[in-house]
N, C-alpha and C. Protein backbone atom coordinates (compact mmCIF):
# COMPACT_ATOMS: atom_id res chain seq x y z
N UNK A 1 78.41 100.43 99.03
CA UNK A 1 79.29 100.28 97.89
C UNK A 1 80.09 101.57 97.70
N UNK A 2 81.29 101.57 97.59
CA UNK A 2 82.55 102.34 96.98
C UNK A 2 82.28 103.48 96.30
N UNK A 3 82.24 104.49 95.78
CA UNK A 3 82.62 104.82 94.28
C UNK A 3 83.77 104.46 93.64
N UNK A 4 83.47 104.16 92.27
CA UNK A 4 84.78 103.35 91.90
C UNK A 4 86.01 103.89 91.84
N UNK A 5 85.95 105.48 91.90
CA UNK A 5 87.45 106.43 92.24
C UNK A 5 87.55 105.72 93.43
N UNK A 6 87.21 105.56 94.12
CA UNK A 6 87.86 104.98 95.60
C UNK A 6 88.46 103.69 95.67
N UNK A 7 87.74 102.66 94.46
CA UNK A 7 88.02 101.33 94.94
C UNK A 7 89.17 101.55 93.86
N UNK A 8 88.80 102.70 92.80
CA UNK A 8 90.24 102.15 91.52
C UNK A 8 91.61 103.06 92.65
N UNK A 9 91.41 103.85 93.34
CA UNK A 9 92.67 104.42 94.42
C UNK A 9 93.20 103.48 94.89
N UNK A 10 92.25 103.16 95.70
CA UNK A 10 93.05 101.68 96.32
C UNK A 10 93.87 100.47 95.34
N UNK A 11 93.44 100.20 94.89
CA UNK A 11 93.35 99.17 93.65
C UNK A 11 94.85 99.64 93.10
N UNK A 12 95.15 100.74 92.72
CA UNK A 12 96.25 101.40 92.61
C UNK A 12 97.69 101.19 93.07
N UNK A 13 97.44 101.86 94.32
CA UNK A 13 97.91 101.78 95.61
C UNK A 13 98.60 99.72 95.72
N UNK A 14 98.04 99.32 95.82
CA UNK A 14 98.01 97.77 95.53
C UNK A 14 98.70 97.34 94.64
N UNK A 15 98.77 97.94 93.50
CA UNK A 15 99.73 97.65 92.10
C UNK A 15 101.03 98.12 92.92
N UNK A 16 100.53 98.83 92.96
CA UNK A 16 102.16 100.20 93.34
C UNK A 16 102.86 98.79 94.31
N UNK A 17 102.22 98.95 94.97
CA UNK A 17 102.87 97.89 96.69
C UNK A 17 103.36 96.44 95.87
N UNK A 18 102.47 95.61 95.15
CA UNK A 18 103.07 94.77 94.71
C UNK A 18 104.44 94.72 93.27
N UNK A 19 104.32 95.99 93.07
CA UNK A 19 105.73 95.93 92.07
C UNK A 19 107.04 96.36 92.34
N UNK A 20 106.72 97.02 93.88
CA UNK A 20 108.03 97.75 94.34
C UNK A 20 108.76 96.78 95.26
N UNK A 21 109.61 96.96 95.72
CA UNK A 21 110.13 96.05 97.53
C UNK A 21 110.13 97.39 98.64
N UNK A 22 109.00 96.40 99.72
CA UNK A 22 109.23 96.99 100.55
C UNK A 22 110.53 97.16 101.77
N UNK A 23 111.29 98.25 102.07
CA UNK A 23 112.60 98.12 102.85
C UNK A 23 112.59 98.53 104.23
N UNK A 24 112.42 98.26 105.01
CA UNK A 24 112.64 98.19 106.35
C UNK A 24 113.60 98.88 107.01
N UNK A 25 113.77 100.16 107.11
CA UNK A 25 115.03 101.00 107.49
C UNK A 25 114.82 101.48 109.18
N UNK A 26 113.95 101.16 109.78
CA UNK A 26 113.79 101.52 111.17
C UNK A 26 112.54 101.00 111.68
N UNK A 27 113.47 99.40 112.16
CA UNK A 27 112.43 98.90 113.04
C UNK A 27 111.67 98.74 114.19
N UNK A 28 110.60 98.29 114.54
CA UNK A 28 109.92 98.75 115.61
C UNK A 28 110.86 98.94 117.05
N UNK A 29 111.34 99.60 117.82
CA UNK A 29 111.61 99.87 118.63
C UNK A 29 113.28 100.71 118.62
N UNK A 30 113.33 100.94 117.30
CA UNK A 30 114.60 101.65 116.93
C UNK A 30 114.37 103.00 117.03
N UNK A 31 115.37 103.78 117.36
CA UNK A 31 115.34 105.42 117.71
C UNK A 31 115.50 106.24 116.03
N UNK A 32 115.16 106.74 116.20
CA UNK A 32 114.98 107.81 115.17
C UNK A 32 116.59 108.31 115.07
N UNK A 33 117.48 108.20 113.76
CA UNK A 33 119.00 109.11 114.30
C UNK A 33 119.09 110.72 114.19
N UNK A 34 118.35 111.61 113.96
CA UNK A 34 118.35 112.80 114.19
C UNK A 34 117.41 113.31 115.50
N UNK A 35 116.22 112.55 115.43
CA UNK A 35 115.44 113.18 116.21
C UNK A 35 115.34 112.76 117.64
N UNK A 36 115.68 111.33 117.72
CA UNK A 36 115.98 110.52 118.56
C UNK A 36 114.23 109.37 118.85
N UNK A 37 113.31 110.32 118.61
CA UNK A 37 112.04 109.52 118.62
C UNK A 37 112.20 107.90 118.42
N UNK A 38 111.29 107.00 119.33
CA UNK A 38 111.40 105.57 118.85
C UNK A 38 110.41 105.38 118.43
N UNK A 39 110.27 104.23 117.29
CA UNK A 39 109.65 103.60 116.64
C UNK A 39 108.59 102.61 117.15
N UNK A 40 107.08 102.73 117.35
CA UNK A 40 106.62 101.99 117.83
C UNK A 40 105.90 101.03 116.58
N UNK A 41 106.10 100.61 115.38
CA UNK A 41 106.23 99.81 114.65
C UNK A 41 107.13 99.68 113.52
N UNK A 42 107.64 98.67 112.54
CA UNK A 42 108.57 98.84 111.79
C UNK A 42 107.91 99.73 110.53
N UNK A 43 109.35 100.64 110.18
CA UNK A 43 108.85 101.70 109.22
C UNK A 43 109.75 101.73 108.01
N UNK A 44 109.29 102.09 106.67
CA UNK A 44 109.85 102.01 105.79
C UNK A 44 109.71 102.69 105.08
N UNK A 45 110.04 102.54 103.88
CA UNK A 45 109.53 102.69 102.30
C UNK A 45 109.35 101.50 101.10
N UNK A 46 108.36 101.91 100.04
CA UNK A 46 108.63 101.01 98.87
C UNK A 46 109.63 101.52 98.21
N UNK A 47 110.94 100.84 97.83
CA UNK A 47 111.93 100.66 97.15
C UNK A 47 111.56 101.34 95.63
N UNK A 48 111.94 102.34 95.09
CA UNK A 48 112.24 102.23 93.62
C UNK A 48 110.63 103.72 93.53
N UNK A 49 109.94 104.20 94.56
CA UNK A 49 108.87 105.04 94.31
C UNK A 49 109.77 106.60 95.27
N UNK A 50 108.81 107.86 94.78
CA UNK A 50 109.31 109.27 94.88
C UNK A 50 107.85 110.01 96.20
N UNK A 51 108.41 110.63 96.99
CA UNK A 51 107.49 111.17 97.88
C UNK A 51 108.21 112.53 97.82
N UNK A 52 107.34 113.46 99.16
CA UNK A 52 107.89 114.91 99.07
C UNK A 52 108.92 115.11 99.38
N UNK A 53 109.55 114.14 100.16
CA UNK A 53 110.94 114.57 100.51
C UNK A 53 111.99 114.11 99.67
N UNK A 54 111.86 113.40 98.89
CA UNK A 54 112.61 113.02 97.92
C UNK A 54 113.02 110.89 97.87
N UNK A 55 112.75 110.73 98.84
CA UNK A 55 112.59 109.13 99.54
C UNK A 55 111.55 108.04 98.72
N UNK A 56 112.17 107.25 99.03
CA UNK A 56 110.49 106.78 98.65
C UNK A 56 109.18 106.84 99.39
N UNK A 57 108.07 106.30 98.91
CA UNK A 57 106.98 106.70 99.37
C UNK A 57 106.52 105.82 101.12
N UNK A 58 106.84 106.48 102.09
CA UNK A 58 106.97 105.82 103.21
C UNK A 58 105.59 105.21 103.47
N UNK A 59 106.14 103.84 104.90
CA UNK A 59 104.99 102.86 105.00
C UNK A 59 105.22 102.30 106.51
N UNK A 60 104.30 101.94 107.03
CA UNK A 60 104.32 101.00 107.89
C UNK A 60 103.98 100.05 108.07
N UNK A 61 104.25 98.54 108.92
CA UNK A 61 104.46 97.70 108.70
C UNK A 61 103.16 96.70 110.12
N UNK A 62 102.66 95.84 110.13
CA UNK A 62 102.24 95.58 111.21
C UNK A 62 102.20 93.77 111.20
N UNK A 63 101.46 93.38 112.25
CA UNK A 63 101.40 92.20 112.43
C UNK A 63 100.21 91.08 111.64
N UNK A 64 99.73 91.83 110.48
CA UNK A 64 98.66 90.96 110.29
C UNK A 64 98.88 90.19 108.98
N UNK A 65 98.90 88.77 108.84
CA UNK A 65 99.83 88.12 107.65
C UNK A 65 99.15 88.37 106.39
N UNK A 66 100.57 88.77 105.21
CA UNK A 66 100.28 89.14 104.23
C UNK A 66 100.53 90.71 103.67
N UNK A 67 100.33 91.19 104.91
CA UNK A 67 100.48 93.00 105.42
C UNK A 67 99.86 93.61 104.05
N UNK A 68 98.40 93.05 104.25
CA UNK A 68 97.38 94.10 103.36
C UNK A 68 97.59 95.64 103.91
N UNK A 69 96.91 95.84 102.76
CA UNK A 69 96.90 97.91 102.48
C UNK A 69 95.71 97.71 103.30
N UNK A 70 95.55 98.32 104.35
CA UNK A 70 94.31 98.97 105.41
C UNK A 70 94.48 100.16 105.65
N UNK A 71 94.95 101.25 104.91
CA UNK A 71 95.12 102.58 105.18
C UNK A 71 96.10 103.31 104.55
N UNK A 72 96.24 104.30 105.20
CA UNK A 72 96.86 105.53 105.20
C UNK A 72 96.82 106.47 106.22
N UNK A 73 98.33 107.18 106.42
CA UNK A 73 97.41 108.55 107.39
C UNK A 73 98.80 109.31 106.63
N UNK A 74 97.72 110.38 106.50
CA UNK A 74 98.63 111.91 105.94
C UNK A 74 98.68 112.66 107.09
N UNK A 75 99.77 113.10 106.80
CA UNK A 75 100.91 113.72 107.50
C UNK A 75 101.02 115.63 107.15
N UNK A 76 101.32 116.05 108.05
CA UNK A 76 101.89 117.84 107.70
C UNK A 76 103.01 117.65 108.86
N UNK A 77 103.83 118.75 108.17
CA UNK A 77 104.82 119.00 109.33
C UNK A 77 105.45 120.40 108.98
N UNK A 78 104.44 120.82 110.42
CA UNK A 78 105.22 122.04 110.09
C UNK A 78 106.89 122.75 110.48
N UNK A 79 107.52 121.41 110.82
CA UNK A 79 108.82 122.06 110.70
C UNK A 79 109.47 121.67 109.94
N UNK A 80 109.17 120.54 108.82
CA UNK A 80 109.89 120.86 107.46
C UNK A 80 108.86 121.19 106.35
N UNK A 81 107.77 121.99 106.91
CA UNK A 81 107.18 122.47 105.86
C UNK A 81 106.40 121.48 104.69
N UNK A 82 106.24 120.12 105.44
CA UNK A 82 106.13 119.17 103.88
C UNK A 82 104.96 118.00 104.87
N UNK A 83 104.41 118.02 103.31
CA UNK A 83 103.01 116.88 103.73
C UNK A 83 103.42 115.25 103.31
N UNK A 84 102.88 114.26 103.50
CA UNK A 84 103.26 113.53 102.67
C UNK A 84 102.25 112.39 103.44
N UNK A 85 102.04 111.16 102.85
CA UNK A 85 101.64 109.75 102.90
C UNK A 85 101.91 108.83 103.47
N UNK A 86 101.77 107.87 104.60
CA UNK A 86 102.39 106.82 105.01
C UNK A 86 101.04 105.61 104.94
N UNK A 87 101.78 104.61 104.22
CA UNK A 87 100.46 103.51 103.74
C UNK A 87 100.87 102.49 105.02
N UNK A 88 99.83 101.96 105.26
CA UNK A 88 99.38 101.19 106.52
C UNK A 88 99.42 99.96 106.21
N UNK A 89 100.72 98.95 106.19
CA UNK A 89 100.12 97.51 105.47
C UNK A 89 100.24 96.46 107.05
N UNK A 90 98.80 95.59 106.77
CA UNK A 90 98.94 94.81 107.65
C UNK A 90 98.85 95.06 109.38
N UNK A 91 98.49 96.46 109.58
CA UNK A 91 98.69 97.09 110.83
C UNK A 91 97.07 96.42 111.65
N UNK A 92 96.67 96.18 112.45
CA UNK A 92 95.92 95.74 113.56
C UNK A 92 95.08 97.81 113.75
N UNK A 93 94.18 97.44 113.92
CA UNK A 93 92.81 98.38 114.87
C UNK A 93 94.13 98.66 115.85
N UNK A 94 94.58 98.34 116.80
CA UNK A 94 95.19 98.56 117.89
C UNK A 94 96.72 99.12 117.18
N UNK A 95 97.60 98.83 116.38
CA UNK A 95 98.55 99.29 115.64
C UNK A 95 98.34 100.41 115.34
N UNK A 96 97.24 101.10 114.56
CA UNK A 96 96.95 101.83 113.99
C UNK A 96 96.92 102.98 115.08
N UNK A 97 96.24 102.92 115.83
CA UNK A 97 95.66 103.91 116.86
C UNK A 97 97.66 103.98 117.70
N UNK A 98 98.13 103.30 117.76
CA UNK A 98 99.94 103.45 118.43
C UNK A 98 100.58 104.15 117.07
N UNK A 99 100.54 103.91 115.74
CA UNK A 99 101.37 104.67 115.23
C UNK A 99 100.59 105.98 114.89
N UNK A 100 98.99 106.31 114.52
CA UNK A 100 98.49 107.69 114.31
C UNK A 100 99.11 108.51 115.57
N UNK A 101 99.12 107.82 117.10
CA UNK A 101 99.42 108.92 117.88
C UNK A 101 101.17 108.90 118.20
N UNK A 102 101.44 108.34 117.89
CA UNK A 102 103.15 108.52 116.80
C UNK A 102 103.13 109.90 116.38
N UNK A 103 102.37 109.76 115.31
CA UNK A 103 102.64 110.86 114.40
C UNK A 103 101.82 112.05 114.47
N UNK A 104 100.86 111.83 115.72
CA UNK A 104 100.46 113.44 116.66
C UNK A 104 100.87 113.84 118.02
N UNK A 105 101.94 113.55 118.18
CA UNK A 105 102.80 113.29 119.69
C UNK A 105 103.20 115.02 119.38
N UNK A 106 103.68 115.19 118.57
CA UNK A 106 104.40 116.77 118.12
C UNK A 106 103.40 117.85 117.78
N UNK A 107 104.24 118.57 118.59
CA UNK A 107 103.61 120.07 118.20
C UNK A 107 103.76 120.39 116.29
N UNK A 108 104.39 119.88 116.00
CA UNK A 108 104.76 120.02 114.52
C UNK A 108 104.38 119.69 113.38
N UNK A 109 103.95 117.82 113.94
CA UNK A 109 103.50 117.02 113.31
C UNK A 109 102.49 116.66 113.68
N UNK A 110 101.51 116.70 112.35
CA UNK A 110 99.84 116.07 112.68
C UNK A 110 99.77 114.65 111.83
N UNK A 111 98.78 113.87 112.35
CA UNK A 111 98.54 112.83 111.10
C UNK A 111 96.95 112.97 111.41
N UNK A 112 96.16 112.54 109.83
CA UNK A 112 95.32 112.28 109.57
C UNK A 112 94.96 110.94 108.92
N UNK A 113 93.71 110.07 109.48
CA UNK A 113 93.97 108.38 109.37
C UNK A 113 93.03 108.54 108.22
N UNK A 114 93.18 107.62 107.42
CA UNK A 114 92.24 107.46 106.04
C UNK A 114 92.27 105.81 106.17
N UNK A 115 91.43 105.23 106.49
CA UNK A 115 90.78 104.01 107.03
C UNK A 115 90.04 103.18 104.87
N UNK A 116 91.08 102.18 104.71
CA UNK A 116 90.21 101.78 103.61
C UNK A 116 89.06 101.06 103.79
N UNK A 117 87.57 101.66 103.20
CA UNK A 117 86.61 101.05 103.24
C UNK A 117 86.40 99.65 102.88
N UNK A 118 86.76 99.29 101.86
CA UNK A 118 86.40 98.29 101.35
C UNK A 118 87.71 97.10 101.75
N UNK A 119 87.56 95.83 101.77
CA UNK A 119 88.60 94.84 101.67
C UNK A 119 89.29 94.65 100.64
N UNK A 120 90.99 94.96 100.81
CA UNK A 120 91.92 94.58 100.11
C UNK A 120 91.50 93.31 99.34
């Protein structure tokens, strides 16, 4: 069993996702336009929420219907200096493990996976 800080985080997280729209700005196999990097799943944000960079709070997208919250992986980067969140909806065991090493491909950029315990 949970502690309930964990299940009320999630639980949260869940409100958040269902009151915002999620937007789709670079989909799976689209290049990155500054960096040139491609996208090995579709990536976004929720519409209408604030992250470190000033965006909304970014997300990714996967194949499993409904695209439950199954995660998170936090992020550092040390070449813009800034941490931040990417929530995991709907992503597959196998998704997950293609976009974490996404986002540790760089010398710059690390991700760390935060796996939700309990079922959405």
């Amino acid at each position: 069993m949970l502690p309930a800080a964990n299940r009320d985080f999630w639980r949260a997280l869940d409100a958040l996702i269902a009151q915002c729209e999620i937007v789709i700005d670079r989909p799976k196999g689209s290049r990155h336009p500054k960096y040139g990097h491609v996208y090995p799943a579709d990536y976004g944000y929720l519409r209408g929420t604030s992250s470190m960079d000033g965006g909304g709070i970014d997300l990714w997208t996967g194949s499993l219907p409904g695209l439950p919250l199954v995660g998170m992986i936090v992020t550092v980067d040390r070449f813009k200096r800034d941490s931040e969140i990417k929530l995991l909806l709907g992503l597959t065991a196998e998704e997950i493990e293609t976009v974490l090493a996404f986002h540790n491909e760089s010398d710059f950029m690390k991700g760390l996976l935060i796996r939700r315990e309990e079922e959405p």
